[in-house]
C-alpha atoms as a PDB file:
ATOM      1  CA  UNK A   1      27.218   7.204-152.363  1.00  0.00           C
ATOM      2  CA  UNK A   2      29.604  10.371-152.123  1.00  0.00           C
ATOM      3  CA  UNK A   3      29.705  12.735-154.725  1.00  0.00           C
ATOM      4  CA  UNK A   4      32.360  15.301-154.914  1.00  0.00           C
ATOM      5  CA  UNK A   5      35.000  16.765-157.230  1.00  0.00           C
ATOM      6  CA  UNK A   6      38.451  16.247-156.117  1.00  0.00           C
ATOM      7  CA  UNK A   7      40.884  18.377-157.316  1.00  0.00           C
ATOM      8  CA  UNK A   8      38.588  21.246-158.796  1.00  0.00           C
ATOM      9  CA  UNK A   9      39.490  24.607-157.528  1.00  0.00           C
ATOM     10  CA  UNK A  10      37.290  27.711-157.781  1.00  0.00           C
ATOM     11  CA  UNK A  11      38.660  30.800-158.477  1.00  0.00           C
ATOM     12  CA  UNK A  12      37.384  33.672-156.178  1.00  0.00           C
ATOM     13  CA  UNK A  13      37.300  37.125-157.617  1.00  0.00           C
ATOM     14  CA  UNK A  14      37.035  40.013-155.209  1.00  0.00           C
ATOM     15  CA  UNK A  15      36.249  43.492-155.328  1.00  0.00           C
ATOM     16  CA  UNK A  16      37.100  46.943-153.259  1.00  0.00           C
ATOM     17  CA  UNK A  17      33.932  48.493-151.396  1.00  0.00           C
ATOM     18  CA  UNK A  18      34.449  51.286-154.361  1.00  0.00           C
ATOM     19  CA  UNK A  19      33.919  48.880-157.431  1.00  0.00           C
ATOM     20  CA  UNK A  20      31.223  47.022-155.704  1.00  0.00           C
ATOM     21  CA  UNK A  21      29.073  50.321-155.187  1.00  0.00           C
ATOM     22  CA  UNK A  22      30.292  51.712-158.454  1.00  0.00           C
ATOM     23  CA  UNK A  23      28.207  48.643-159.807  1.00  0.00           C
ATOM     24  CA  UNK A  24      25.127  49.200-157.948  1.00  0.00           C
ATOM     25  CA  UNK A  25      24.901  53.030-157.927  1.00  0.00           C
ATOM     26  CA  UNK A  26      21.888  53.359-159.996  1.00  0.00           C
ATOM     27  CA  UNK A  27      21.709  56.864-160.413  1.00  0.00           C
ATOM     28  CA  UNK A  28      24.435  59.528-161.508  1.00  0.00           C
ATOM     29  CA  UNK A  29      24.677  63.543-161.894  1.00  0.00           C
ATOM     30  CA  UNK A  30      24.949  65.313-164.757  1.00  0.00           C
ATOM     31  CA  UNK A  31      27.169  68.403-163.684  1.00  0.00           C
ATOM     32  CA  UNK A  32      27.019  72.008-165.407  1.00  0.00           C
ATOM     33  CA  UNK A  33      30.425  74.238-164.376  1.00  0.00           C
ATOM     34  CA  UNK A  34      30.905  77.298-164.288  1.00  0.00           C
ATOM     35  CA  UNK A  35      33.163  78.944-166.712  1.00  0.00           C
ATOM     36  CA  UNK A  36      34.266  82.245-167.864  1.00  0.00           C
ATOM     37  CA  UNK A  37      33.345  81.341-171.967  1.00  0.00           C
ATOM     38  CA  UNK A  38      29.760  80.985-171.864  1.00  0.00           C
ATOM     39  CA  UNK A  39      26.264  83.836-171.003  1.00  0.00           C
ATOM     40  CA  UNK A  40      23.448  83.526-168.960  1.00  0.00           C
ATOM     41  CA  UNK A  41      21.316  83.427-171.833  1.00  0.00           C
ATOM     42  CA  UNK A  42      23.361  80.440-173.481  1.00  0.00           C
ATOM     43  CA  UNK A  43      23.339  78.513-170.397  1.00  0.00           C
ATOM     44  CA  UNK A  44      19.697  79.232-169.515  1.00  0.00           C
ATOM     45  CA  UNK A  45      18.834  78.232-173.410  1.00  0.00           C
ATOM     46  CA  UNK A  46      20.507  75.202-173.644  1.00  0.00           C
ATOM     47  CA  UNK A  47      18.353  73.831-170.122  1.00  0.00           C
ATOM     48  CA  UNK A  48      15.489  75.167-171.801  1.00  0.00           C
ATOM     49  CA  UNK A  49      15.973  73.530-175.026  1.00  0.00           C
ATOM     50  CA  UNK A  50      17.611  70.204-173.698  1.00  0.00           C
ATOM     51  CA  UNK A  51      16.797  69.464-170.461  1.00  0.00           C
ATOM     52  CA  UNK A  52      13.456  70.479-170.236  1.00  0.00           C
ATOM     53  CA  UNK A  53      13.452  73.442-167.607  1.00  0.00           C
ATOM     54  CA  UNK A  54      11.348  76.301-167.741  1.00  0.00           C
ATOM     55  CA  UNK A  55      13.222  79.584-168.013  1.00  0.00           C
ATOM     56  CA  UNK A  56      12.745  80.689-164.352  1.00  0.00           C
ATOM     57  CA  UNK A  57      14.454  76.814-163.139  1.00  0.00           C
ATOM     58  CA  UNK A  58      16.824  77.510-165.514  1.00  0.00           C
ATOM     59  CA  UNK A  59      17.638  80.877-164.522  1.00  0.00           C
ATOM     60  CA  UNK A  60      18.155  79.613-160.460  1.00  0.00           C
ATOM     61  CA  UNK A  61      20.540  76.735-161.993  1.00  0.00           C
ATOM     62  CA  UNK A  62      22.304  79.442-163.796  1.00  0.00           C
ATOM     63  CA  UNK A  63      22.991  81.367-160.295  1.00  0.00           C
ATOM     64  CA  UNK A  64      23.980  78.361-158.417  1.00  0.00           C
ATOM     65  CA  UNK A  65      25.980  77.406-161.205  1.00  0.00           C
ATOM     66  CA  UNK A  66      27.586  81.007-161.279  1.00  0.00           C
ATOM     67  CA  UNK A  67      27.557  81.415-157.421  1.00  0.00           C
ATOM     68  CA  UNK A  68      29.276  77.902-156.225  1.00  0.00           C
ATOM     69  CA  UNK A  69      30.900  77.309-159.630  1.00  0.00           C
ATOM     70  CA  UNK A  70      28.336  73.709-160.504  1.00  0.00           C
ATOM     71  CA  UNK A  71      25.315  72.928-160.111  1.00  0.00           C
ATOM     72  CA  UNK A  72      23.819  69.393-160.454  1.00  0.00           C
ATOM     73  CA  UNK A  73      21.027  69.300-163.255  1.00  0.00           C
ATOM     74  CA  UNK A  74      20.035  65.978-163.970  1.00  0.00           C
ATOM     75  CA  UNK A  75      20.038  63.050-162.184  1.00  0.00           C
ATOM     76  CA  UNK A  76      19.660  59.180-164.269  1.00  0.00           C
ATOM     77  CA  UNK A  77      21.585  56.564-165.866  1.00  0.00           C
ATOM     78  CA  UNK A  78      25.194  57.059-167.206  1.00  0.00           C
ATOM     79  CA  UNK A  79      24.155  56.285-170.516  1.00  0.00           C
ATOM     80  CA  UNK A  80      21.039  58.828-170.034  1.00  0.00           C
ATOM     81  CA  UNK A  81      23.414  60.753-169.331  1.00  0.00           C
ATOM     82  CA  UNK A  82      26.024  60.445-171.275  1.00  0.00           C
ATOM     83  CA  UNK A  83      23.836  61.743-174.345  1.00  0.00           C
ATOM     84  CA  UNK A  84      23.166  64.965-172.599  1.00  0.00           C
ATOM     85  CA  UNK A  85      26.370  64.959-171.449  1.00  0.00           C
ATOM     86  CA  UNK A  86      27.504  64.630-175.191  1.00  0.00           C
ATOM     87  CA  UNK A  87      24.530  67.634-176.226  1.00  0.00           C
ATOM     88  CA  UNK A  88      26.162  69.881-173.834  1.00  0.00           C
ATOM     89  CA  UNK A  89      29.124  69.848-174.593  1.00  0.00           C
ATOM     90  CA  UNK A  90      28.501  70.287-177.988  1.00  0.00           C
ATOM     91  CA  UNK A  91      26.863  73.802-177.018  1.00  0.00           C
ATOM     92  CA  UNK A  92      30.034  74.912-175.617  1.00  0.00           C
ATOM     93  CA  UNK A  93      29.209  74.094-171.912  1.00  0.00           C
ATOM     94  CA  UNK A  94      31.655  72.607-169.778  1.00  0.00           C
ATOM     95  CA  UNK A  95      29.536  69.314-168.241  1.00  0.00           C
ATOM     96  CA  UNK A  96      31.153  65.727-166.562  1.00  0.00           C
ATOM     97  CA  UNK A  97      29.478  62.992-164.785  1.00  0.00           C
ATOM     98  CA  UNK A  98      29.306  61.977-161.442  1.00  0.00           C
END
């Protein structure tokens, strides 16, 4: 006995190399710029208070940040993210997603 299904077509979706990894990437950056609105002491306050740095870290971050204009500060899920992201921004500091 043959089984088969005549005349059923399956439609084939396909992605770029860019959506497909998109998908998969597991982890994303939380990104603190530099800007010419907010202090040392506001930026170094809000790590403190938010992400959980101890003054010192916070301090460095605030160099880099100062010194090559970002600085990466927290690495996790976009939706982890997004609610610091969200917190940030909401201090004044100028944050995004990667």
């Amino acid at each position: 006995m043959n089984i088969y299904s005549a005349g059923t077509e399956t439609e084939v979706e396909s992605f770029t190399l860019e959506e497909i990894l998109a998908g998969i990437k597991v982890n994303h950056r939380l990104i603190l710029w530099n800007d010419d609105v907010n202090t040392f002491e506001h930026v170094i306050y809000c790590l403190v208070k938010y992400l959980d740095y101890n003054p010192s870290q916070a301090e460095k971050i605030a160099w880099t940040i100062h010194n090559d204009g970002k600085c990466a500060v927290l690495e996790g899920s976009f939706t982890e993210l997004e609610v610091y992201r969200k917190i940030l921004q909401q201090e004044g500091l100028t944050v995004s997603i990667d």
